[in-house]
Protein backbone atom coordinates (compact mmCIF):
# COMPACT_ATOMS: atom_id res chain seq x y z
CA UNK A 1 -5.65 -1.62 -11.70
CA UNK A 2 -6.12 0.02 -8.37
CA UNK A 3 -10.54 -1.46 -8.56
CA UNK A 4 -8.54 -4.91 -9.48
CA UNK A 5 -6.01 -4.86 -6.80
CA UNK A 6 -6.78 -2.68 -3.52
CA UNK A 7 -10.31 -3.04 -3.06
CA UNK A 8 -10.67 -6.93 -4.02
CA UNK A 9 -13.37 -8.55 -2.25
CA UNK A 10 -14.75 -5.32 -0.97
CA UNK A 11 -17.10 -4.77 -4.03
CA UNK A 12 -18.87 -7.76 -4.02
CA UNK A 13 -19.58 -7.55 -0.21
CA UNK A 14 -20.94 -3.71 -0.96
CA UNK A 15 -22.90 -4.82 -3.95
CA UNK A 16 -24.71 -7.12 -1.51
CA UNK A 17 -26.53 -3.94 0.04
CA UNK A 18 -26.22 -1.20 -2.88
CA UNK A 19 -25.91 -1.77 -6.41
CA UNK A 20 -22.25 -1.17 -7.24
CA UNK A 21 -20.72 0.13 -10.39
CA UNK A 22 -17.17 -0.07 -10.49
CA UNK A 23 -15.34 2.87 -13.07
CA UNK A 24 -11.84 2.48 -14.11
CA UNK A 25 -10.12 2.20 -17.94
CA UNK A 26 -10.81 -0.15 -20.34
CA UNK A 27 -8.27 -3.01 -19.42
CA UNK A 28 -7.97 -6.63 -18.53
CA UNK A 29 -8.11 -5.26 -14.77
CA UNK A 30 -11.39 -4.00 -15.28
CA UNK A 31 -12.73 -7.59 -16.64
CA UNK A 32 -11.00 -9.09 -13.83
CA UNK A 33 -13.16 -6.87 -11.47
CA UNK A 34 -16.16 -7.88 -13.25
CA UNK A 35 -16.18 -11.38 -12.71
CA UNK A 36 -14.89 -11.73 -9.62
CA UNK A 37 -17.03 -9.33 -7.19
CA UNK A 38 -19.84 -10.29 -9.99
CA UNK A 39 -20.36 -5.62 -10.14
CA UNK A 40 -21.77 -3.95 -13.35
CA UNK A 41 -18.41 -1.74 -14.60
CA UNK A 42 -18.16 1.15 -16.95
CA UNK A 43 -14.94 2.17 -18.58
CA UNK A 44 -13.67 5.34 -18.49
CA UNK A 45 -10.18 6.55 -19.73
CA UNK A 46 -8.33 8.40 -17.27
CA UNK A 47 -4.72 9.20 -17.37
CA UNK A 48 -2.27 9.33 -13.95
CA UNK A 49 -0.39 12.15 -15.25
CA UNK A 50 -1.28 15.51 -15.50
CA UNK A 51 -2.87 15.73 -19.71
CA UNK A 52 -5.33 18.56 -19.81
CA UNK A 53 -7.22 17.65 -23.17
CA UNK A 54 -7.40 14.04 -21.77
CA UNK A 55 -8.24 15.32 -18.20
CA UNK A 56 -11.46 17.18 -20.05
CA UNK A 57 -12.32 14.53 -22.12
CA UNK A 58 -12.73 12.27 -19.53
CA UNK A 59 -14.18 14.58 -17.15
CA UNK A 60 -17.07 15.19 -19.91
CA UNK A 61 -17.54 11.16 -20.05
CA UNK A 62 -17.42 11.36 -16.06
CA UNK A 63 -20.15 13.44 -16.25
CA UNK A 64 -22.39 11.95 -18.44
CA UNK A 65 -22.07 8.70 -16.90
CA UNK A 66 -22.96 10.23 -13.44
CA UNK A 67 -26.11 12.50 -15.08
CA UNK A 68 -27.64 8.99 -16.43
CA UNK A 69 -26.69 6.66 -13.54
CA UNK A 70 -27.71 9.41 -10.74
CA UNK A 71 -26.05 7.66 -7.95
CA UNK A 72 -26.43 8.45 -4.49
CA UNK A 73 -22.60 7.48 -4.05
CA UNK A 74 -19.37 8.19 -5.71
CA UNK A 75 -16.32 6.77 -3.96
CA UNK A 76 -13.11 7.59 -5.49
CA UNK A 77 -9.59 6.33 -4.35
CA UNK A 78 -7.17 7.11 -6.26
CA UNK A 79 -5.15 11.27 -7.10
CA UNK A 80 -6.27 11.87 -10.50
CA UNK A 81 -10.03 9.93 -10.45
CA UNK A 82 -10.53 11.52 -7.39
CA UNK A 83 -10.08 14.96 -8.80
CA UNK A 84 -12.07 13.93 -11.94
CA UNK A 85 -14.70 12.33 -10.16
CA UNK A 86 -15.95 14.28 -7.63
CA UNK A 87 -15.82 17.37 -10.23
CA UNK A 88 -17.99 15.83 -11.79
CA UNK A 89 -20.15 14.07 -10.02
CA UNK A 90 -20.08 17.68 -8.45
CA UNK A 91 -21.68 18.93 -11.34
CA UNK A 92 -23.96 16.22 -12.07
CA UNK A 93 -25.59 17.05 -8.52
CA UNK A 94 -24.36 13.72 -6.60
CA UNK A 95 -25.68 14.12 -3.50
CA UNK A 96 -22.96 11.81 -1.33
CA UNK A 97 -19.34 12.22 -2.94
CA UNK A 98 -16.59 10.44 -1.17
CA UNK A 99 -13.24 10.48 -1.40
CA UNK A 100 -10.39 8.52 -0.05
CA UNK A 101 -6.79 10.04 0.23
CA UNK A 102 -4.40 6.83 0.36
CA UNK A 103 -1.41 8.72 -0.08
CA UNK A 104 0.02 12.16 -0.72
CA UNK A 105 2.42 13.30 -3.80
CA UNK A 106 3.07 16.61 -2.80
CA UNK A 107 4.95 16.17 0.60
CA UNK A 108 7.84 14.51 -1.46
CA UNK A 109 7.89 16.90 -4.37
CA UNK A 110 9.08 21.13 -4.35
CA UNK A 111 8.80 23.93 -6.27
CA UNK A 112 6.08 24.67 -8.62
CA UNK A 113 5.37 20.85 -9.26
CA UNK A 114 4.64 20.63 -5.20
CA UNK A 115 2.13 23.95 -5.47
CA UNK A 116 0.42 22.23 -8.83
CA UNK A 117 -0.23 19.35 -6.92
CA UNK A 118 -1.53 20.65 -3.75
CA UNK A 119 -4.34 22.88 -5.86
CA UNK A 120 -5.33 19.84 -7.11
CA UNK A 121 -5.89 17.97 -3.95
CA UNK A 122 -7.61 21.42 -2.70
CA UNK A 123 -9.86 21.68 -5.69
CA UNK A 124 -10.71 17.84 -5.12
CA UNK A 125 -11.67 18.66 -1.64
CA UNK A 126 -13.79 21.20 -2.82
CA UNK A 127 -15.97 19.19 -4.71
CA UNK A 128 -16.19 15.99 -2.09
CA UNK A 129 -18.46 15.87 0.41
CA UNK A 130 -16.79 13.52 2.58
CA UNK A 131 -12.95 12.89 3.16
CA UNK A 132 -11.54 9.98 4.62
CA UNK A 133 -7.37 9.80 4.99
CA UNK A 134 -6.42 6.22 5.10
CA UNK A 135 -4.36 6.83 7.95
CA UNK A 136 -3.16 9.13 10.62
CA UNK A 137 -0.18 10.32 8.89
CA UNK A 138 -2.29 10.75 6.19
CA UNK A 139 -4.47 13.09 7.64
CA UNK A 140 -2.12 15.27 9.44
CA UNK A 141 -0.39 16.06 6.29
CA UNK A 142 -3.77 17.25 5.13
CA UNK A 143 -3.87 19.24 7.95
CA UNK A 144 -0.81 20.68 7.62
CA UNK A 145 -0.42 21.63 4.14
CA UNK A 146 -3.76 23.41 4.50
CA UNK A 147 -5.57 20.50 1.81
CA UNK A 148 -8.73 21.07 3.31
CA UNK A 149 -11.11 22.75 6.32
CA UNK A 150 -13.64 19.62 6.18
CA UNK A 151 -13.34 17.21 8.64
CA UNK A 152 -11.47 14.30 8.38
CA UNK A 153 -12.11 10.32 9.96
CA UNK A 154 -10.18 7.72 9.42
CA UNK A 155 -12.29 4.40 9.11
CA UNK A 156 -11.70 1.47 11.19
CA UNK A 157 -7.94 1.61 12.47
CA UNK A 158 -7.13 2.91 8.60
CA UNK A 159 -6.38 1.18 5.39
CA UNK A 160 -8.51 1.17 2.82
CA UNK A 161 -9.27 -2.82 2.19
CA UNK A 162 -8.15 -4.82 4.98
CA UNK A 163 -6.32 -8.07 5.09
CA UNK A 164 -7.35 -11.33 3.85
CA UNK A 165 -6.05 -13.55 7.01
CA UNK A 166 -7.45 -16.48 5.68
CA UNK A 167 -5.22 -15.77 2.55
CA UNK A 168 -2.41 -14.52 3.72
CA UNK A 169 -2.02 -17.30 6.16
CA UNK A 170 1.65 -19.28 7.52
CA UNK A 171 -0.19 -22.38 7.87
CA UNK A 172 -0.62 -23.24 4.24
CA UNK A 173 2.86 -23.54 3.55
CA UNK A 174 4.61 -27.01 5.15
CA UNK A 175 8.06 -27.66 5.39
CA UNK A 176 9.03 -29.52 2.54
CA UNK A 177 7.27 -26.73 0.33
CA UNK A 178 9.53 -23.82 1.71
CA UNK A 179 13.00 -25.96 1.52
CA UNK A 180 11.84 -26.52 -1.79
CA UNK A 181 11.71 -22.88 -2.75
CA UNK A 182 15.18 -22.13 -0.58
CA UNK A 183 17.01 -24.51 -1.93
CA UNK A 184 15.81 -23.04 -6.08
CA UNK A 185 16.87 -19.80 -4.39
CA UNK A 186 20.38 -20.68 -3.16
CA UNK A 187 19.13 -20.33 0.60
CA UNK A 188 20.73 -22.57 3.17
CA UNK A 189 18.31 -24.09 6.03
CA UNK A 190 19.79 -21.96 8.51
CA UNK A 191 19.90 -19.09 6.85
CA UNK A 192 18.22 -15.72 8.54
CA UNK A 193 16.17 -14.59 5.28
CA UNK A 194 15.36 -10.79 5.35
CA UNK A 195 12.49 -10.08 2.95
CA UNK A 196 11.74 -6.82 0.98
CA UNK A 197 8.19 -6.45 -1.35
CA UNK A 198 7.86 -3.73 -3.56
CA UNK A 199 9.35 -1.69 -6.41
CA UNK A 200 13.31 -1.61 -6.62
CA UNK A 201 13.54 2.13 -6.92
CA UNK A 202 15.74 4.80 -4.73
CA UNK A 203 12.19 6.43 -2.60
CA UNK A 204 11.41 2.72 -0.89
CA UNK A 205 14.81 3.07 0.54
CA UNK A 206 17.42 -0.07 -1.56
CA UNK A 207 19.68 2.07 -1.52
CA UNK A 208 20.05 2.35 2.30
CA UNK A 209 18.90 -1.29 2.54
CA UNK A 210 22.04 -2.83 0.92
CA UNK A 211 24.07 -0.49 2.02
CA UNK A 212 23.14 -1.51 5.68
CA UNK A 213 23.02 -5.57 4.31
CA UNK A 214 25.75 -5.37 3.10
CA UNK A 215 27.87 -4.13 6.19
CA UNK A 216 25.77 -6.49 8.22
CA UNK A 217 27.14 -9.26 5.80
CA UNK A 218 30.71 -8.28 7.74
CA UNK A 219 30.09 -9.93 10.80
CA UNK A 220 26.40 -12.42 10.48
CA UNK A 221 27.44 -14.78 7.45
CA UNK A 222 24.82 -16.19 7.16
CA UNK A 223 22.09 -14.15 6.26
CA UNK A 224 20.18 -13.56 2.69
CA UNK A 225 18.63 -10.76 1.07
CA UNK A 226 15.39 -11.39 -1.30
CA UNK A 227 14.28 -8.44 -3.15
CA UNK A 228 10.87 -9.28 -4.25
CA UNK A 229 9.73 -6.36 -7.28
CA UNK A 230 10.65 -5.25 -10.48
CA UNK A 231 13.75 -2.78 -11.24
CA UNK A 232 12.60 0.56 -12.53
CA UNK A 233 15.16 2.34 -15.09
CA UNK A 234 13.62 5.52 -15.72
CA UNK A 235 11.64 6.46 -12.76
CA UNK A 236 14.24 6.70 -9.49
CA UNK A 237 16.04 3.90 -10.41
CA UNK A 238 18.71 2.72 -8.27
CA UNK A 239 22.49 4.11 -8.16
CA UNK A 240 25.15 2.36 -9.99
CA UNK A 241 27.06 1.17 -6.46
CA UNK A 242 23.59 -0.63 -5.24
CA UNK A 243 22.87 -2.04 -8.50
CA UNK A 244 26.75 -3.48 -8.77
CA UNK A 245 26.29 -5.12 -4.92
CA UNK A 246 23.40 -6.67 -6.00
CA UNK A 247 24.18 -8.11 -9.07
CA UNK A 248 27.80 -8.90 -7.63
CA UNK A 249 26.21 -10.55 -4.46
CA UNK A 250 25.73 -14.38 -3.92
CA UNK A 251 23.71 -13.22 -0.67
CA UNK A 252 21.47 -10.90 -2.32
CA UNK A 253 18.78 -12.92 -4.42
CA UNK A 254 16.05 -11.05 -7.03
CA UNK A 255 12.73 -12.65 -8.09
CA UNK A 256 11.50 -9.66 -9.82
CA UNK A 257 7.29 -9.18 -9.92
CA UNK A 258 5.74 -11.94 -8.36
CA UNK A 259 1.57 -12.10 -8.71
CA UNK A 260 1.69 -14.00 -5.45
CA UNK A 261 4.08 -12.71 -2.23
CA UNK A 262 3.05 -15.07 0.26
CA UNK A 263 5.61 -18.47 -0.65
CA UNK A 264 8.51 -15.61 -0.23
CA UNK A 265 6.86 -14.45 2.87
CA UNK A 266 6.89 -17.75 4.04
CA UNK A 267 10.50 -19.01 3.92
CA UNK A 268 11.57 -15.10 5.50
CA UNK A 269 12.36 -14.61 9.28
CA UNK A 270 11.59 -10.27 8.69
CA UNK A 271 10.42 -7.71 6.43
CA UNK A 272 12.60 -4.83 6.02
CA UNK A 273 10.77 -1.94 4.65
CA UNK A 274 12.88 1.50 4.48
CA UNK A 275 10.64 3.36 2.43
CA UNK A 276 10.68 6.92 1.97
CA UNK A 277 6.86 7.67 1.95
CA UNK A 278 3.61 5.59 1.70
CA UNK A 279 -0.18 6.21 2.47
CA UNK A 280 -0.98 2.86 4.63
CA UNK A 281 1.39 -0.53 3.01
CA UNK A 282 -0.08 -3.51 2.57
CA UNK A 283 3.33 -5.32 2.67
CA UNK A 284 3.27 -4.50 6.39
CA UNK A 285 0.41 -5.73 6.47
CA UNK A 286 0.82 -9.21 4.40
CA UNK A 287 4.02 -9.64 6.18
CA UNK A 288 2.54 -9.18 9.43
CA UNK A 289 -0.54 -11.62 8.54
CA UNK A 290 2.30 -14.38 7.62
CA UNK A 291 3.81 -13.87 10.91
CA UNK A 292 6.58 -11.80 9.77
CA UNK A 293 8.03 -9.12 12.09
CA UNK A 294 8.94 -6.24 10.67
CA UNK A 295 11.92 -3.29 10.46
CA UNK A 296 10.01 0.27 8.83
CA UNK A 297 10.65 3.77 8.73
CA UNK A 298 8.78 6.24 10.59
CA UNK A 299 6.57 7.47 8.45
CA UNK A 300 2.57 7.54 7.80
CA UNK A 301 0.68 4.22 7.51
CA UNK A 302 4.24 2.17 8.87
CA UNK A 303 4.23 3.75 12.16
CA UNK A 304 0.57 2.98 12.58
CA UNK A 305 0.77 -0.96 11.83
CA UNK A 306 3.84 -1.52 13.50
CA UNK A 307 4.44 -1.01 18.06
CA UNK A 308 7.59 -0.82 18.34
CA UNK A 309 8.95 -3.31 20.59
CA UNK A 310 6.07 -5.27 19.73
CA UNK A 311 5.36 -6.80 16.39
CA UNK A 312 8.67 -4.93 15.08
CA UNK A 313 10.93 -1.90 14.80
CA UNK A 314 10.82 1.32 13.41
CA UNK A 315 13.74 3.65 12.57
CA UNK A 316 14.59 6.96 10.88
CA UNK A 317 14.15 7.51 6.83
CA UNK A 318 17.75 7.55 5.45
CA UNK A 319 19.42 6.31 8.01
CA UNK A 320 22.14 3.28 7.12
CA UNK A 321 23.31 3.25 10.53
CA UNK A 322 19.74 3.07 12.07
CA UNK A 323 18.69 0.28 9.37
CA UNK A 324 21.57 -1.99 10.16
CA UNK A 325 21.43 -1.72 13.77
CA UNK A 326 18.10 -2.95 13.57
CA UNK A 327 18.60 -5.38 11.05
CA UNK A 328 21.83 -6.77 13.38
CA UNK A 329 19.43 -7.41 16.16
CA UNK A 330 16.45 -8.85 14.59
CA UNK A 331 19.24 -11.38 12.94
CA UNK A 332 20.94 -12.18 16.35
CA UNK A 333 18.99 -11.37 19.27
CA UNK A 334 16.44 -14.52 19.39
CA UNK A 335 14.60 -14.05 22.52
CA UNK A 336 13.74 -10.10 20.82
CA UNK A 337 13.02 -11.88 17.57
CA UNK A 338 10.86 -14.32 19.10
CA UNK A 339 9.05 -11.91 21.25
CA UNK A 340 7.89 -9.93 17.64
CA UNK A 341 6.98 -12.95 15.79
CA UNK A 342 4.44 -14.00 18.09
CA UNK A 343 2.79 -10.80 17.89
CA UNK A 344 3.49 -10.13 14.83
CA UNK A 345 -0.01 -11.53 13.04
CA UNK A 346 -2.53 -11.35 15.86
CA UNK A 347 -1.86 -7.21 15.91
CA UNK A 348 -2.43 -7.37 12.45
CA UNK A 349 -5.75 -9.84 12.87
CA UNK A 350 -7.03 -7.53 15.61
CA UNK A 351 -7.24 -4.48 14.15
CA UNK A 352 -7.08 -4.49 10.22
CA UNK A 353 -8.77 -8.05 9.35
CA UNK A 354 -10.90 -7.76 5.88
CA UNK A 355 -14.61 -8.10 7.36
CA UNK A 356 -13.75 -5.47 9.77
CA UNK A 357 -12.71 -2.90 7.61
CA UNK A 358 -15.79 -3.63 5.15
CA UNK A 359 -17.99 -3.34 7.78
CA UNK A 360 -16.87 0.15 8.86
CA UNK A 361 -17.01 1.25 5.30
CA UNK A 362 -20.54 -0.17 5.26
CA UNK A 363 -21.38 1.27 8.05
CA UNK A 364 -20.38 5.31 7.68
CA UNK A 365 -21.90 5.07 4.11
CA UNK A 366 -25.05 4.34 5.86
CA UNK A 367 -24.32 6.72 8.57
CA UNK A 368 -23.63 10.05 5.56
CA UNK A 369 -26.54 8.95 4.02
CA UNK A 370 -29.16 9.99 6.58
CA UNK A 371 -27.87 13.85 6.75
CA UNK A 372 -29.14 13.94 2.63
């Protein structure tokens, strides 16, 4: 899934100067990836959660795969196929082994699960040759938790993909097309629409968010929430009280999982993003590239892609009081409003657009490979 979804695009422009072979589990993501950056791909089972028989097994296959390709590059992005993959390609004498850290576990976990999980990113480190944090925040947690003594760059201005401008684009939605879609979603025309992407769960901050909507819902009438994301029941789902506003709400509308974000970006005035944690979002980003300012919290990846005062806001983690200030003046103040949104997707153009980001990648693999 991750191949499928967070590097799209970037294989095929690699595989124009290196023959790429893209690794992941047998699935329909892997097909996808196949025939659409037109890359040679090998499956390879490997489970996200900790499974030491499976972890072995596919470390062995890892291995094998590595000894008979003999690559002079392995790029891994993701926890557990980074830990697997540069092991092996460790041991199968890879000569360039690259990892990129796109987020961190460990900061938000404690106890003995936090210390299992921080070997694991040490031991990964170990192996790698090179170590690239997808962000600033990113790589001063790395620093401080001790991760690793290697040195650390952050390519281009972080993220590991870029953003598609062309696709993620305001201009390719007319007016008719977005009262359309308001009026299936029970949105009036003058209606201030504030927009959140991602997975309904307690760390991306719903909680707080309708908490704060709703007492914003007090005194602006008319406003509307669209959740964009699917509900999770047994990983941090939502507490009863947010799940009864929302359900009781005629302000609040749900969509669920949508394979395409950018019609719901489109009739939105903001993105309101109150997450707990993240590595580098590309919501901010696809909001931003729509025009969308934004509200975030202050933490790694957010705090890079958003200037406050200037293509959005940024508050404190937890903090109702903080989100719904914010949220009152990006709904009222016009001239502020207006001031972000015109910003809002030339920052994002400037500094994190697709070709960009490729190129930089392109250009430090060439750059490693002359100390070999």
């Amino acid at each position: 899934m991750s191949l499928d979804y967070l590097l799209k695009g970037q294989l095929s422009f690699l595989n124009d100067h290196y023959e790429v072979v893209a690794v992941s589990g047998k699935d329909k993501h892997l097909d996808t990836v196949a025939l659409r950056e037109a890359v040679r791909t090998e499956a390879v089972a490997m489970q996200r959660s900790i499974s030491p028989w499976k972890d072995v097994v596919s470390l062995w296959k890892l291995y094998l795969l590595f000894r008979k390709e003999k690559p002079q590059i392995v790029h891994s992005i993701t926890p557990k196929a980074g830990l697997l993959s540069m092991t092996a390609a460790y041991f199968a004498r890879v000569p360039i082994r690259i990892h990129t850290f796109t987020g961190l576990i460990f900061p938000s976990k404690k106890g003995v699960l936090q210390q299992i999980l921080i070997v694991m990113d040490r031991l990964l480190c170990r192996f790698a040759t090179h170590i690239y944090p997808e962000g600033e925040g990113v790589k001063e947690d790395l620093k401080r938790y001790g991760i690793t003594t290697k040195p650390l760059k952050v390519i281009a201005n972080g993220n590991v993909n870029g953003i598609d401008i062309s696709f993620f684009d305001p201009e390719l939605y007319g007016a008719a097309e977005k009262v359309k879609l308001k009026s299936q979603l029970n949105i009036k025309e003058h209606d201030f629409v504030f927009i959140f992407v991602g997975r309904l769960v307690g760390d991306k901050g719903i909680n707080e968010l309708v908490t704060a909507f709703q007492k914003l819902h007090l005194v602006v009438n008319d406003i509307k929430l669209l959740l964009v994301g699917p509900f999770e029941q047994e990983l941090d789902p939502l507490n009863g009280q947010t799940l009864e506003i929302i359900n009781q709400s005629d302000h609040i509308q749900c969509v669920g999982f949508q394979t395409d974000v950018r019609s719901y970006f489109a009739i939105a005035d903001a993105l309101v993003f109150p997450s707990y944690r993240e590595g580098f979002p590309n919501v901010v980003l696809q909001a931003g590239a729509m025009g969308l300012p934004s509200i975030v919290t202050n933490i790694s990846g957010c705090n890079e892609i958003i200037i406050e005062g200037k293509n959005g806001t940024i508050i404190p983690v937890k903090e109702v009081n903080a989100l719904y200030e914010s949220m009152l003046k990006m709904s009222t103040d016009v001239v502020f409003r207006n001031q972000l949104q015109v910003n809002a997707r030339p920052l994002i153009a400037s500094r994190y657009q697709q070709q960009l980001v490729w190129e930089a990648i392109l250009a430090e693999y060439k750059r490693v490979e002359k100390y070999v």
